[in-house]
Structures are given as C-alpha cells and as structure tokens.
N, C-alpha and C. Protein backbone atom coordinates (compact mmCIF):
# COMPACT_ATOMS: atom_id res chain seq x y z
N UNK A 1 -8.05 -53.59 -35.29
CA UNK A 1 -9.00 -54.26 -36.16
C UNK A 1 -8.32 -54.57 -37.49
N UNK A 2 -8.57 -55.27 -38.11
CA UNK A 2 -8.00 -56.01 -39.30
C UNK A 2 -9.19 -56.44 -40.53
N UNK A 3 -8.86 -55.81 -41.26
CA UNK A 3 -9.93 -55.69 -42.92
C UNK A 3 -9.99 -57.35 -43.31
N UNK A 4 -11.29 -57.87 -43.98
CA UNK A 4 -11.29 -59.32 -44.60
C UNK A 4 -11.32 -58.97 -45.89
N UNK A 5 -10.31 -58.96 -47.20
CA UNK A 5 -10.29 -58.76 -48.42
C UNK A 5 -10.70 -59.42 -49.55
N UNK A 6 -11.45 -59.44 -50.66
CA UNK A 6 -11.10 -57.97 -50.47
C UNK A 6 -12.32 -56.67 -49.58
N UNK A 7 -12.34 -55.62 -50.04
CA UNK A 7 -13.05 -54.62 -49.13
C UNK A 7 -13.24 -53.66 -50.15
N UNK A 8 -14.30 -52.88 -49.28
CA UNK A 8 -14.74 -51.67 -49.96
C UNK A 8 -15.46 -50.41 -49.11
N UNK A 9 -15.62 -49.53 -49.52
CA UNK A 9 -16.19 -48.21 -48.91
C UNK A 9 -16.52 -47.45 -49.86
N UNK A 10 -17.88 -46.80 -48.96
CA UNK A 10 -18.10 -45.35 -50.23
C UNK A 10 -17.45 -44.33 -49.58
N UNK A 11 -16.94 -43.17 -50.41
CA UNK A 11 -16.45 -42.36 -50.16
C UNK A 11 -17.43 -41.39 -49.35
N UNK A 12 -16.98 -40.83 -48.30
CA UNK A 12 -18.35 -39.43 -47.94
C UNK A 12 -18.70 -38.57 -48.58
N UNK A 13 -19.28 -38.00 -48.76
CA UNK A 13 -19.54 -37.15 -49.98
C UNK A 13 -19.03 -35.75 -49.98
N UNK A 14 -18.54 -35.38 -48.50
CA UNK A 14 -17.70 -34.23 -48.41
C UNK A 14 -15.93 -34.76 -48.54
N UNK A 15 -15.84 -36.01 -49.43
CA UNK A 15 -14.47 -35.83 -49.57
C UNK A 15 -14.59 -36.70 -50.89
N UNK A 16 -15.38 -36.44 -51.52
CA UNK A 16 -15.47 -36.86 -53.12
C UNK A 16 -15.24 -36.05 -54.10
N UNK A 17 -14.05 -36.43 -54.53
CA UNK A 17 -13.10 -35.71 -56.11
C UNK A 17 -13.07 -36.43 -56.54
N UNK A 18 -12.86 -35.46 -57.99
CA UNK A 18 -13.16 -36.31 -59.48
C UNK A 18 -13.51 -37.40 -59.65
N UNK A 19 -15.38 -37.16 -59.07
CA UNK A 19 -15.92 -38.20 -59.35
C UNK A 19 -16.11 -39.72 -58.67
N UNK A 20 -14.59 -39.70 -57.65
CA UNK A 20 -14.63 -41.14 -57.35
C UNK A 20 -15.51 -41.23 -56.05
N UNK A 21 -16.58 -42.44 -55.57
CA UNK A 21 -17.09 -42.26 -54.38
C UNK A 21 -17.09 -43.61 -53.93
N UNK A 22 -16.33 -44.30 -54.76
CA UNK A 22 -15.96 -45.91 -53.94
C UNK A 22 -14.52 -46.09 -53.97
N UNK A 23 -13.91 -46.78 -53.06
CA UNK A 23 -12.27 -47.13 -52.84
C UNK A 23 -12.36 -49.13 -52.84
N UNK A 24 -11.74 -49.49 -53.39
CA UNK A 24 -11.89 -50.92 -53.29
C UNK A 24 -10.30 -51.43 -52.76
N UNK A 25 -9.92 -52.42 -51.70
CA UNK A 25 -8.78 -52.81 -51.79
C UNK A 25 -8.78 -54.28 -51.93
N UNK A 26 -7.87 -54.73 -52.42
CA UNK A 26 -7.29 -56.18 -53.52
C UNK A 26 -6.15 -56.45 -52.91
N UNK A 27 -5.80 -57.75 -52.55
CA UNK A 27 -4.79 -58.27 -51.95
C UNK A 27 -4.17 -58.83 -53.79
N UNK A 28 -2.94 -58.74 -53.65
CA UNK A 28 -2.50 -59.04 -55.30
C UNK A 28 -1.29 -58.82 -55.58
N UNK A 29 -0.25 -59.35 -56.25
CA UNK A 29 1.14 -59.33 -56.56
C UNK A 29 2.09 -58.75 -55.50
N UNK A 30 1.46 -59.73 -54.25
CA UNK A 30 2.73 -59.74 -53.02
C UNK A 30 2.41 -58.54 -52.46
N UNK A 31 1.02 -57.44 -52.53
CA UNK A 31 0.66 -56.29 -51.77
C UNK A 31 -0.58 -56.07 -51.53
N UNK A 32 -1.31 -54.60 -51.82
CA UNK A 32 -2.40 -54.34 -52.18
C UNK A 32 -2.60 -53.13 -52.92
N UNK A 33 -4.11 -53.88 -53.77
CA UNK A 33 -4.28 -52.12 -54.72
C UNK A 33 -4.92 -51.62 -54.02
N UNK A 34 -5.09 -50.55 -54.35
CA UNK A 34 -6.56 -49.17 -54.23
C UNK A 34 -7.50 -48.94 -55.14
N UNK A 35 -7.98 -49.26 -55.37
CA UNK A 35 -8.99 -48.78 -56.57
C UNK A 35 -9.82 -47.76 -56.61
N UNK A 36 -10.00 -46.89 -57.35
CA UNK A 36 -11.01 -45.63 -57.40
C UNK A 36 -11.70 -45.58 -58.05
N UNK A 37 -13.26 -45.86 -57.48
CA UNK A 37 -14.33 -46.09 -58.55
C UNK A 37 -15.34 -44.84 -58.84
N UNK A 38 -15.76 -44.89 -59.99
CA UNK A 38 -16.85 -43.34 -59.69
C UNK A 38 -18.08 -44.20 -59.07
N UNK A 39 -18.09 -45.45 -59.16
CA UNK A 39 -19.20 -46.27 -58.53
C UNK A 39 -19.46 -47.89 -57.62
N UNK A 40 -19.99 -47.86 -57.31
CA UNK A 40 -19.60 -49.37 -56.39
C UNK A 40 -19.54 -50.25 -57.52
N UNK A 41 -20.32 -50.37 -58.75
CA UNK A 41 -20.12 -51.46 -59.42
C UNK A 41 -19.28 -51.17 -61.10
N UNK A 42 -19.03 -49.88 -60.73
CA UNK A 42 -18.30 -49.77 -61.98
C UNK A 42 -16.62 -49.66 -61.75
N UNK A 43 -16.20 -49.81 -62.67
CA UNK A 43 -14.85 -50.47 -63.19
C UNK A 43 -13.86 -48.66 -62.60
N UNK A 44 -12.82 -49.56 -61.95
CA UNK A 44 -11.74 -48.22 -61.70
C UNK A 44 -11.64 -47.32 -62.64
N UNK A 45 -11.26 -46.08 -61.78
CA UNK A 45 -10.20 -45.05 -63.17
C UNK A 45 -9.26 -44.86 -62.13
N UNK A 46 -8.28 -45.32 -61.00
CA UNK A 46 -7.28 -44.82 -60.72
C UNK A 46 -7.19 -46.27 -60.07
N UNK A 47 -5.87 -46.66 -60.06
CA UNK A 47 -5.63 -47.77 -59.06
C UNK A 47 -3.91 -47.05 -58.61
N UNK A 48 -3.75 -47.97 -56.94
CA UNK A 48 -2.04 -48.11 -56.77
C UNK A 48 -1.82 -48.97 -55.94
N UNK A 49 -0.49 -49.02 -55.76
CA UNK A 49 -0.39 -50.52 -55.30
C UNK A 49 0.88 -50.15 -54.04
N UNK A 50 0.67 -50.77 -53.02
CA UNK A 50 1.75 -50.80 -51.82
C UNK A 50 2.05 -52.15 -51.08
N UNK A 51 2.91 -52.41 -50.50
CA UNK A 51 2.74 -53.46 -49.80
C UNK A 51 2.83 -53.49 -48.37
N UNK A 52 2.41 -52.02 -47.78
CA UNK A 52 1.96 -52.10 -46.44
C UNK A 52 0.61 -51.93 -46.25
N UNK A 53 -0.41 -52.87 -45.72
CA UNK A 53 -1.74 -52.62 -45.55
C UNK A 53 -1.97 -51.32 -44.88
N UNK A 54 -1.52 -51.13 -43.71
CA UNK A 54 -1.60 -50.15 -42.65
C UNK A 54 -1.37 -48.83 -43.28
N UNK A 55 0.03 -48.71 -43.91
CA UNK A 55 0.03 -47.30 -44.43
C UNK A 55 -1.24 -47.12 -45.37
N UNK A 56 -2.08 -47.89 -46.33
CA UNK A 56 -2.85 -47.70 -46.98
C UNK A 56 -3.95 -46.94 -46.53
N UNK A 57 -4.15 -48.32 -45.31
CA UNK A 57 -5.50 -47.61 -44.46
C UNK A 57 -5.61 -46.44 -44.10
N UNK A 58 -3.97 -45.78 -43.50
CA UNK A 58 -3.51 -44.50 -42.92
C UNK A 58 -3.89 -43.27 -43.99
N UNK A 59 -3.21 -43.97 -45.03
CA UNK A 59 -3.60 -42.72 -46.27
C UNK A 59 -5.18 -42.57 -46.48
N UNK A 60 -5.56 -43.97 -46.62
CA UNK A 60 -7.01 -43.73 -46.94
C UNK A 60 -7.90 -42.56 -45.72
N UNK A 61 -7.62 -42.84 -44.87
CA UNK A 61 -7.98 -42.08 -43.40
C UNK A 61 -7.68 -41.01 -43.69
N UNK A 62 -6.54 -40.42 -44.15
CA UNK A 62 -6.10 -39.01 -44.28
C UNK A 62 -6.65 -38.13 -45.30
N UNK A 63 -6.47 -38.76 -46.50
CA UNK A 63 -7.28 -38.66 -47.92
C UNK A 63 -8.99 -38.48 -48.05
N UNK A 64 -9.47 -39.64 -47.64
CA UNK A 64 -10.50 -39.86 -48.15
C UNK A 64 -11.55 -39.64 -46.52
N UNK A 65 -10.66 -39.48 -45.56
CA UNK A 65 -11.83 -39.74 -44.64
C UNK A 65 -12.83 -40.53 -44.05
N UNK A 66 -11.85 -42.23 -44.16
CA UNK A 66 -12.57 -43.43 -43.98
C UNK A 66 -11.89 -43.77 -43.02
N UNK A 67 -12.51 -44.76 -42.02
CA UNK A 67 -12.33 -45.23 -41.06
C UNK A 67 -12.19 -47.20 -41.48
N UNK A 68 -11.18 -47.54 -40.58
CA UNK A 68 -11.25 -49.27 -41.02
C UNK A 68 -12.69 -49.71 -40.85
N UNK A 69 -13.76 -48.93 -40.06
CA UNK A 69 -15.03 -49.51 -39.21
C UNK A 69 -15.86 -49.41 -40.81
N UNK A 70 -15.32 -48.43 -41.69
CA UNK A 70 -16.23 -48.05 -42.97
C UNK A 70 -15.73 -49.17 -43.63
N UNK A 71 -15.14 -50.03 -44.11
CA UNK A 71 -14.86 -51.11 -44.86
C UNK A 71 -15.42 -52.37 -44.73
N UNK A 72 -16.05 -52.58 -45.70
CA UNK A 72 -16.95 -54.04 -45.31
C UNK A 72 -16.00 -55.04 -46.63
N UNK A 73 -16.03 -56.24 -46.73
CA UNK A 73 -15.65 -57.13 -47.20
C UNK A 73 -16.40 -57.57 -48.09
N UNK A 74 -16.51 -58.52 -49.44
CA UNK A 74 -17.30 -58.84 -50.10
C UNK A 74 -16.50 -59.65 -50.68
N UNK A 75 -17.35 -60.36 -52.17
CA UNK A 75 -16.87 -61.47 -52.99
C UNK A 75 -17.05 -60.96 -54.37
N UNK A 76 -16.44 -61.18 -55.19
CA UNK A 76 -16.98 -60.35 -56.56
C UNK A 76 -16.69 -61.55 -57.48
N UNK A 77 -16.67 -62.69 -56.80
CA UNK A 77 -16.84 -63.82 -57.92
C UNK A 77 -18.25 -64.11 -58.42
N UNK A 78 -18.97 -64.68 -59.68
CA UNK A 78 -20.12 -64.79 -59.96
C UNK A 78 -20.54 -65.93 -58.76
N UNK A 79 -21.86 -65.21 -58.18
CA UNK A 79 -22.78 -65.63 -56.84
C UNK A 79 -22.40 -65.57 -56.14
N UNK A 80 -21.30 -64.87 -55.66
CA UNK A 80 -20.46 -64.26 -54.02
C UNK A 80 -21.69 -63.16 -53.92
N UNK A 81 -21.04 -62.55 -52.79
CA UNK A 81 -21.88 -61.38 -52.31
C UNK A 81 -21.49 -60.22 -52.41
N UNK A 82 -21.35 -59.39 -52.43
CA UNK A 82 -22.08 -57.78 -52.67
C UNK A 82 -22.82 -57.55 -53.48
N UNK A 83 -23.90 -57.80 -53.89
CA UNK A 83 -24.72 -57.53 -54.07
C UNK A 83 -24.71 -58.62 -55.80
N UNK A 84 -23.74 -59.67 -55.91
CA UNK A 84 -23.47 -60.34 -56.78
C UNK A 84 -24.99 -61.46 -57.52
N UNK A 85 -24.88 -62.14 -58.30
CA UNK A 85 -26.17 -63.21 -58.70
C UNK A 85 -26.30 -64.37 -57.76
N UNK A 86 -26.83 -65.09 -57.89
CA UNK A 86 -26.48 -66.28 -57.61
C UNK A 86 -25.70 -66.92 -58.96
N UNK A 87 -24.76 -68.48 -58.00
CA UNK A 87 -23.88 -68.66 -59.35
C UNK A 87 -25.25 -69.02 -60.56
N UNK A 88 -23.83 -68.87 -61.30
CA UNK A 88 -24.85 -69.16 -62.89
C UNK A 88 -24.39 -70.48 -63.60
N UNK A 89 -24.83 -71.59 -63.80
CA UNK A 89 -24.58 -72.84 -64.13
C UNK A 89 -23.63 -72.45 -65.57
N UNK A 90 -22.53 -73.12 -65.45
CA UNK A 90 -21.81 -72.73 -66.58
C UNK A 90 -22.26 -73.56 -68.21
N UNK A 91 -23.40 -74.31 -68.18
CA UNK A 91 -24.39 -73.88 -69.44
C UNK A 91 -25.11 -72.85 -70.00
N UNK A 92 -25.07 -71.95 -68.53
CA UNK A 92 -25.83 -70.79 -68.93
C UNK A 92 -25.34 -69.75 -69.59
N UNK A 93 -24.28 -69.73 -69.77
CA UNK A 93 -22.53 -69.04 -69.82
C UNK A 93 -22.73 -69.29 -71.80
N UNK A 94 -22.52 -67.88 -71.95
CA UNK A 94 -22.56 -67.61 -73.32
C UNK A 94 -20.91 -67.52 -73.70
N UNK A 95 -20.07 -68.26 -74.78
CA UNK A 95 -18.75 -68.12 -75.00
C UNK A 95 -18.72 -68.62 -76.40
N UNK A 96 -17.96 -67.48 -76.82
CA UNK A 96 -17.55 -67.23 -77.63
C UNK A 96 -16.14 -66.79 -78.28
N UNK A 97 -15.75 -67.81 -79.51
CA UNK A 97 -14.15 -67.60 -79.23
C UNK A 97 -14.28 -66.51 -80.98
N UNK A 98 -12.94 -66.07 -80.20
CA UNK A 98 -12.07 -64.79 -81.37
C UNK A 98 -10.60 -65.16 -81.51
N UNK A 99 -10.06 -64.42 -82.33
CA UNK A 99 -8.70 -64.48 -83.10
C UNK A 99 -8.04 -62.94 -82.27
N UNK A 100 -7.22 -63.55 -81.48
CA UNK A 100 -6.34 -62.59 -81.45
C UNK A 100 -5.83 -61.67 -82.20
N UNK A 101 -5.71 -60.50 -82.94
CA UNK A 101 -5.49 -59.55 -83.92
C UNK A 101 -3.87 -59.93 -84.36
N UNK A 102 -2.99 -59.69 -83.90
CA UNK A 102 -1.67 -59.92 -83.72
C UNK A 102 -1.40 -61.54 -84.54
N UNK A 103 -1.96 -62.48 -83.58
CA UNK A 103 -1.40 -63.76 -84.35
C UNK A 103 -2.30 -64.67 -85.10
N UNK A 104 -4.01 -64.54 -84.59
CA UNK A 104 -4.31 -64.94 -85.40
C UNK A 104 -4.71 -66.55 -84.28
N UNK A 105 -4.46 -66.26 -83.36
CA UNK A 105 -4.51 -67.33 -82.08
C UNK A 105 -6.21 -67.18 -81.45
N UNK A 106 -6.72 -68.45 -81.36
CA UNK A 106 -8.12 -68.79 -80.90
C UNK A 106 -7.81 -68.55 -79.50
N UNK A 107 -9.25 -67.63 -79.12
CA UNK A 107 -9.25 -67.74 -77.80
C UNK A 107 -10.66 -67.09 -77.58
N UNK A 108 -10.97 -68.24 -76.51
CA UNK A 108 -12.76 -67.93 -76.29
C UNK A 108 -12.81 -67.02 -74.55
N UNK A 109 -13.71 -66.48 -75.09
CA UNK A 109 -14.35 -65.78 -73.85
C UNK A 109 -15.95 -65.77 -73.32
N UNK A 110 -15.98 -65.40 -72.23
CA UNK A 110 -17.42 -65.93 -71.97
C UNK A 110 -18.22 -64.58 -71.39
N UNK A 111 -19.59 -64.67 -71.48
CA UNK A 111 -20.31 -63.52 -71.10
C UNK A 111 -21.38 -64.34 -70.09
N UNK A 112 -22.26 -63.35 -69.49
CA UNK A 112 -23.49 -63.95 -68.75
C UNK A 112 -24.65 -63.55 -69.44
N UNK A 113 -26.07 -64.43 -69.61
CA UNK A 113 -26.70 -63.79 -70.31
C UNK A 113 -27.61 -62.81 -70.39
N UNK A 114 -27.02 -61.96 -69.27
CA UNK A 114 -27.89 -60.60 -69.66
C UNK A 114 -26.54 -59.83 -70.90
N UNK A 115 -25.02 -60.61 -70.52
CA UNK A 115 -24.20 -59.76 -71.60
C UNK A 115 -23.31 -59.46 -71.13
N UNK A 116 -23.13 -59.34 -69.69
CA UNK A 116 -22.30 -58.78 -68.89
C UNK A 116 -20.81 -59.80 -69.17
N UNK A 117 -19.61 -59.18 -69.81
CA UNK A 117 -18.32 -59.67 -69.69
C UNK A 117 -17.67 -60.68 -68.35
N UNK A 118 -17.41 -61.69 -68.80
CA UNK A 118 -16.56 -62.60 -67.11
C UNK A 118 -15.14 -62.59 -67.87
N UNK A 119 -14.29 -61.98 -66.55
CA UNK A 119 -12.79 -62.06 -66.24
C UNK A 119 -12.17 -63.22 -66.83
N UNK A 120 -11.52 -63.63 -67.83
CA UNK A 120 -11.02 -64.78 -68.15
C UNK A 120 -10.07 -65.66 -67.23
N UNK A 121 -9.74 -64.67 -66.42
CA UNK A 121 -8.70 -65.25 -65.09
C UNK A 121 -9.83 -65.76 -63.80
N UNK A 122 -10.66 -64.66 -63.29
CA UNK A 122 -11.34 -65.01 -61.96
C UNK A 122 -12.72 -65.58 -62.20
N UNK A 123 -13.58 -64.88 -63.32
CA UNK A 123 -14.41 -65.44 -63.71
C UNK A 123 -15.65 -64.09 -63.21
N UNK A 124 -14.68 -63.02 -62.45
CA UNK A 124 -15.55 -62.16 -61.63
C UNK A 124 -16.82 -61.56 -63.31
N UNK A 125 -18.19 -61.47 -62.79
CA UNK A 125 -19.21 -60.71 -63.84
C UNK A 125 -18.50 -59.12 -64.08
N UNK A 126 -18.44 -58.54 -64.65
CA UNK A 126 -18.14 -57.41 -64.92
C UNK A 126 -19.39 -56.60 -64.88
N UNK A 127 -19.56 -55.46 -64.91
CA UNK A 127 -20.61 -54.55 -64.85
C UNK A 127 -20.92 -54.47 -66.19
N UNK A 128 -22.48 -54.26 -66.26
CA UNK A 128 -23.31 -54.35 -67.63
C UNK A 128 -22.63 -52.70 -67.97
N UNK A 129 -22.15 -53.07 -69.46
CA UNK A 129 -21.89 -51.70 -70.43
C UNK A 129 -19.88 -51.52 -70.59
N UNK A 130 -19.19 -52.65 -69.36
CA UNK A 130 -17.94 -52.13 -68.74
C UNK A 130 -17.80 -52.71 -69.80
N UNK A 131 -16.26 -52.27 -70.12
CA UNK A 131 -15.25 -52.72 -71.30
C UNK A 131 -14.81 -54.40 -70.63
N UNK A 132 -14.78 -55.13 -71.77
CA UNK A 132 -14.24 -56.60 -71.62
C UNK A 132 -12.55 -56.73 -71.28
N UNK A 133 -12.08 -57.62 -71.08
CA UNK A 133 -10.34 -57.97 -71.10
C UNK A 133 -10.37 -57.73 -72.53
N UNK A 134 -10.64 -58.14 -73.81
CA UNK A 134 -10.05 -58.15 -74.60
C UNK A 134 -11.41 -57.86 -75.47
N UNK A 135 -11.21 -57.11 -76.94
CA UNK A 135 -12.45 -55.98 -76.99
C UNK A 135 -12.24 -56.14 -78.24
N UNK A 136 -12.96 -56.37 -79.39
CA UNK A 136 -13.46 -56.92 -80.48
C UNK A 136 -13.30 -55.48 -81.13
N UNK A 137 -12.04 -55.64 -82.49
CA UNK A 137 -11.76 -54.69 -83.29
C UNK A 137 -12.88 -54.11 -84.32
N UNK A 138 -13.34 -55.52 -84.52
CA UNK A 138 -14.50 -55.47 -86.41
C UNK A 138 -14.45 -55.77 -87.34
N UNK A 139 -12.40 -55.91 -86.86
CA UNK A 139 -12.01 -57.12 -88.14
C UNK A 139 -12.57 -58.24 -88.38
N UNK A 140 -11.93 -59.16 -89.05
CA UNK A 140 -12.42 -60.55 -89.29
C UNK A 140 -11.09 -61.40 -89.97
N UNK A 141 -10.63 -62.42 -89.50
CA UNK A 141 -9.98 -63.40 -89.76
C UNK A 141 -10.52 -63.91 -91.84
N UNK A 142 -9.80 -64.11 -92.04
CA UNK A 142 -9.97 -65.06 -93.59
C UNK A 142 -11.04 -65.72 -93.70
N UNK A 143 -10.91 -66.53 -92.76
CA UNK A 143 -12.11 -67.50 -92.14
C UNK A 143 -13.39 -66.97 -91.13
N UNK A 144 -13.24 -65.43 -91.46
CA UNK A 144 -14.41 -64.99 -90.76
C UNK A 144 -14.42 -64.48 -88.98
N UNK A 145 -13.63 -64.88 -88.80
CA UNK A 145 -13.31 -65.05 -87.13
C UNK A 145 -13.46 -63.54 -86.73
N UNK A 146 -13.96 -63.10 -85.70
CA UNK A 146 -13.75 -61.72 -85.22
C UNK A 146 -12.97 -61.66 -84.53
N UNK A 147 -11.69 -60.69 -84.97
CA UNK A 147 -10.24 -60.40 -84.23
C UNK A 147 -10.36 -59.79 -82.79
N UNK A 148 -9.87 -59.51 -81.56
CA UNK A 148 -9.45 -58.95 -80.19
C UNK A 148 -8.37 -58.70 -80.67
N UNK A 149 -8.31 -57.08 -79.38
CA UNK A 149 -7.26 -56.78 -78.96
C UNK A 149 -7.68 -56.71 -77.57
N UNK A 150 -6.33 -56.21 -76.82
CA UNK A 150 -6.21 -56.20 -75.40
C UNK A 150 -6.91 -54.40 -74.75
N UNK A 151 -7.87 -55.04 -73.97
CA UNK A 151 -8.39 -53.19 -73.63
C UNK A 151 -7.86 -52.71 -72.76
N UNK A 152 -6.73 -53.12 -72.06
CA UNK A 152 -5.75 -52.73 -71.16
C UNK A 152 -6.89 -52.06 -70.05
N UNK A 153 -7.85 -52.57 -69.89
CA UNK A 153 -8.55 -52.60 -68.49
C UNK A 153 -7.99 -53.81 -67.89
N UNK A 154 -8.41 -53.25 -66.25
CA UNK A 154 -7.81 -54.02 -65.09
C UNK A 154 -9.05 -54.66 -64.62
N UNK A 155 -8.67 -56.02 -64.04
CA UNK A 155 -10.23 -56.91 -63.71
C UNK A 155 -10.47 -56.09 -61.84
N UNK A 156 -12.09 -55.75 -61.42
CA UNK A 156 -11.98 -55.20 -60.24
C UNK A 156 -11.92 -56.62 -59.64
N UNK A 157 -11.65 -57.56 -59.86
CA UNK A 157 -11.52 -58.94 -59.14
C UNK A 157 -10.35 -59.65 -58.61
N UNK A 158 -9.48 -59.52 -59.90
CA UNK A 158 -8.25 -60.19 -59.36
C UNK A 158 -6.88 -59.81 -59.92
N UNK A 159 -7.32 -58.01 -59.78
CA UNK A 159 -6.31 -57.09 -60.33
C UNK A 159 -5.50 -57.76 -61.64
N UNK A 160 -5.95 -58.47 -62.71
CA UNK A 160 -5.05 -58.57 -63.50
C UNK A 160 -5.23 -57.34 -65.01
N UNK A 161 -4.05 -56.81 -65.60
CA UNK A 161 -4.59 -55.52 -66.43
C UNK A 161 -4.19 -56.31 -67.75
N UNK A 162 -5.03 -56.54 -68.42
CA UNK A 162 -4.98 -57.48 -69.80
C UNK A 162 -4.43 -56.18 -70.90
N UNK A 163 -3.66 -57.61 -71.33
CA UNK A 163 -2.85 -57.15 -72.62
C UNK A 163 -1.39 -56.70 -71.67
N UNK A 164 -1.60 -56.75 -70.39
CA UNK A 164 0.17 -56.28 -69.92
C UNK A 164 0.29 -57.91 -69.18
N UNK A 165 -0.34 -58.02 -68.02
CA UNK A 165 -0.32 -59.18 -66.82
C UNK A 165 -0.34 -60.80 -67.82
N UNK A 166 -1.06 -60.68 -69.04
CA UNK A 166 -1.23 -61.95 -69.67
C UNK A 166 -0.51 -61.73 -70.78
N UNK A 167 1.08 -61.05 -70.76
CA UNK A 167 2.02 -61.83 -71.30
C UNK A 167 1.83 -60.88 -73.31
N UNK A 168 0.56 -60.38 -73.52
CA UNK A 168 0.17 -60.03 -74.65
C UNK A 168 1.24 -58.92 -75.46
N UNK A 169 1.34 -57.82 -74.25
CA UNK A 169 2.31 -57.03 -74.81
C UNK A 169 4.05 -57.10 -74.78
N UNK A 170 4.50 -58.47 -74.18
CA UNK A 170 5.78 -58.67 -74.08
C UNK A 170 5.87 -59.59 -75.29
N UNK A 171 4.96 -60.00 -76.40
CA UNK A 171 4.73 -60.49 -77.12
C UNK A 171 5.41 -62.25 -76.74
N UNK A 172 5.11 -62.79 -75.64
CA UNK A 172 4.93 -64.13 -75.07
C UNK A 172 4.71 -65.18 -75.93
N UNK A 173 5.58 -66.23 -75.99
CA UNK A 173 5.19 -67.27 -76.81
C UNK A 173 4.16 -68.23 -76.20
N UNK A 174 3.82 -67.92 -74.97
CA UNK A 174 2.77 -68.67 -74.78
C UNK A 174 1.87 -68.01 -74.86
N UNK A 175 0.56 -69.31 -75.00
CA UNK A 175 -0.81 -68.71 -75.64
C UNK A 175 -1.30 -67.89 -74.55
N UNK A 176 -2.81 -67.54 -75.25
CA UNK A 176 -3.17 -66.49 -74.30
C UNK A 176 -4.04 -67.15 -73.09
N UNK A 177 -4.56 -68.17 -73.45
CA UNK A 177 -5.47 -68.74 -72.51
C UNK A 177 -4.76 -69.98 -71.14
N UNK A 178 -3.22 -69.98 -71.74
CA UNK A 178 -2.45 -70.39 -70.94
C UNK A 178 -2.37 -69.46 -69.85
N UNK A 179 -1.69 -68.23 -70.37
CA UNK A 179 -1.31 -67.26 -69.49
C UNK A 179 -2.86 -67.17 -68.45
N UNK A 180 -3.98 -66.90 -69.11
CA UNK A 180 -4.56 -66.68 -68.34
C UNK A 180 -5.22 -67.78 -67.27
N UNK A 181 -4.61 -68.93 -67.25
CA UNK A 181 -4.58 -70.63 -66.84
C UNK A 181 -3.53 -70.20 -65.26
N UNK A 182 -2.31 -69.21 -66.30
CA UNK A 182 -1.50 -69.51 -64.76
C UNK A 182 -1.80 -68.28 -64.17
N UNK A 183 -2.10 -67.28 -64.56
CA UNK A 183 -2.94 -66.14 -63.73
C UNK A 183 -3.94 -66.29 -62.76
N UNK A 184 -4.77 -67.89 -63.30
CA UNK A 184 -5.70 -67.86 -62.30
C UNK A 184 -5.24 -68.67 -61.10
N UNK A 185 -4.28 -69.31 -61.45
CA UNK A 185 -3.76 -70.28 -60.28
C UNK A 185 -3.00 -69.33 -58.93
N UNK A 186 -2.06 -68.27 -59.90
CA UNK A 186 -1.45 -67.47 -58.41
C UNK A 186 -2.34 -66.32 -58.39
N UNK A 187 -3.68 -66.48 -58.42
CA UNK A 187 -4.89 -65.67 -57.97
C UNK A 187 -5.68 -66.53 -56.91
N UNK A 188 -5.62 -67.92 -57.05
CA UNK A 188 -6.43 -68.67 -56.50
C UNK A 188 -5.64 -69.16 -55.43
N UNK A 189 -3.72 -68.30 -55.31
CA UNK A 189 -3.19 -69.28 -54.19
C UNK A 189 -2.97 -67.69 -53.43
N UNK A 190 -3.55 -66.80 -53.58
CA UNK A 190 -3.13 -65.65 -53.41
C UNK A 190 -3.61 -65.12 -51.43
C-alpha cells in the first residue's frame, strides 16, 4: 500500500509522549518530514526529515505504533480538506504590510478574517492563536511602519522554516517576498 501526501495519524494513546498525539508527513526538499504535533491542528514541536518513505513508515510502526492503514491524506491549503474552510475569496483576505526589522524592506502578509495567519509561500490557514512566519516586534519604522522578525516556525503546509528557508538569515540580497515567490514555485512543482 502506498500513502497519498501529504498524511496524517493520531497517535494511540498508549504510545503518546511528550504530549505529541498527531504525526504529519510532507513530501519536501527531495524527501520527507515527520512532524510531531501535540494536536491535529496545531503547529509541530519536533520535525525530521529522510529520504526513504518506507524506512519512515517502518520507524513510525516501531515508535509510534501506526500502521500505513492509520494514515489518511488531506489538503491543508485554504478550502482543501481536513477539516479545512471553504476557499476564502481573496477580498476577504485581510493584508497587511510591515518593515522587515533588519532592513527596513516592505513586505505584506495576509490573515483570514477570523485572524488566523496564511503561509506566505502556500497560503496554508494556520491555526487560530499559532505563531505567524514572521511576528511583529512593536517597533515602528520612522514612518510608523510596524517592524517583523522571522519566528523561525516551520509552515505545517509546505515545510518551509522562515527566517532560515527564505534566505532571511543568510542575510540574502534578495527581497523577502521574492524568496518567498520562488519557495512557492518549487513547492508547487514538488
């Protein structure tokens, strides 16, 4: 049998440590992650990455006590399915741009309007309360602007970990919304 990705499972509850009781896997940078969630819709605290599916599954089997039959497939783009919205007309789409802290570089981001953060790369909704890609200091620009930095969270969508994957901390001369332009392309050819 063969997984449709990405995928997910809850953990059984007689093999749930620290907390985690969902496993998510992500096809992504030529392999796959693991993700360890304390919840189906909340944001990892452990990820890793291999590029044999099979050994994964194997570990997961050994580890966690899941079977390939326990993995169901889903979409975590806004109005895919697991348990996702329907899409949301991108008028409805609240965005708002900030100043990068560092240079001082415009770059907008968008929310949904209950508030919930979207992935600047996939566009995936983030979970209401989760930390954004890039997370509003309190500063303010000259001109008023509210500064970002990078929250070095990872998107559960299209594994990218902001402030490393978009170029931020190699201090990149290209902009940020570029980077995240070609992030979405070898996400979208992935």
């Amino acid at each position: 049998m063969t997984i449709e990705l990405p995928a997910r499972c809850k953990v059984p509850p007689h093999r749930v440590q620290k907390n985690i009781t969902w496993l998510e896997i992500h096809r992504a940078d030529g392999g796959y992650y693991l993700f360890q969630k304390p919840g189906k819709d909340a944001p990892p605290k452990w990820d890793s990455f291999t590029d044999d599916l099979d050994d994964l599954l194997s570990d997961c089997h050994r580890v966690w006590d899941v079977s390939e039959a326990d993995w169901e497939s889903f979409d975590r783009s806004i109005g895919g399915g697991g348990g996702n919205p329907p899409p949301l007309p991108p008028e409805s789409l609240v965005e708002e741009t900030f100043a990068v802290a560092a240079t001082g570089e415009p770059v907008r981001l968008r929310r949904t309007p209950d508030g919930r953060p979207l992935c600047p790369v996939c566009d995936v909704a983030w979970p209401s309360g989760a930390e954004t890609a890039w997370r509003a200091t309190g500063d303010r620009t000259p001109a008023g602007v509210l500064t970002v930095v990078p929250s070095w969270s990872i998107c559960p969508g299209c594994s990218t970990q902001f402030g490393l994957d978009d170029g931020y901390d190699a201090g990149s001369d290209e902009s940020l919304e570029s980077a995240w332009a070609a992030l979405r392309n070898r996400w979208q050819r992935r």
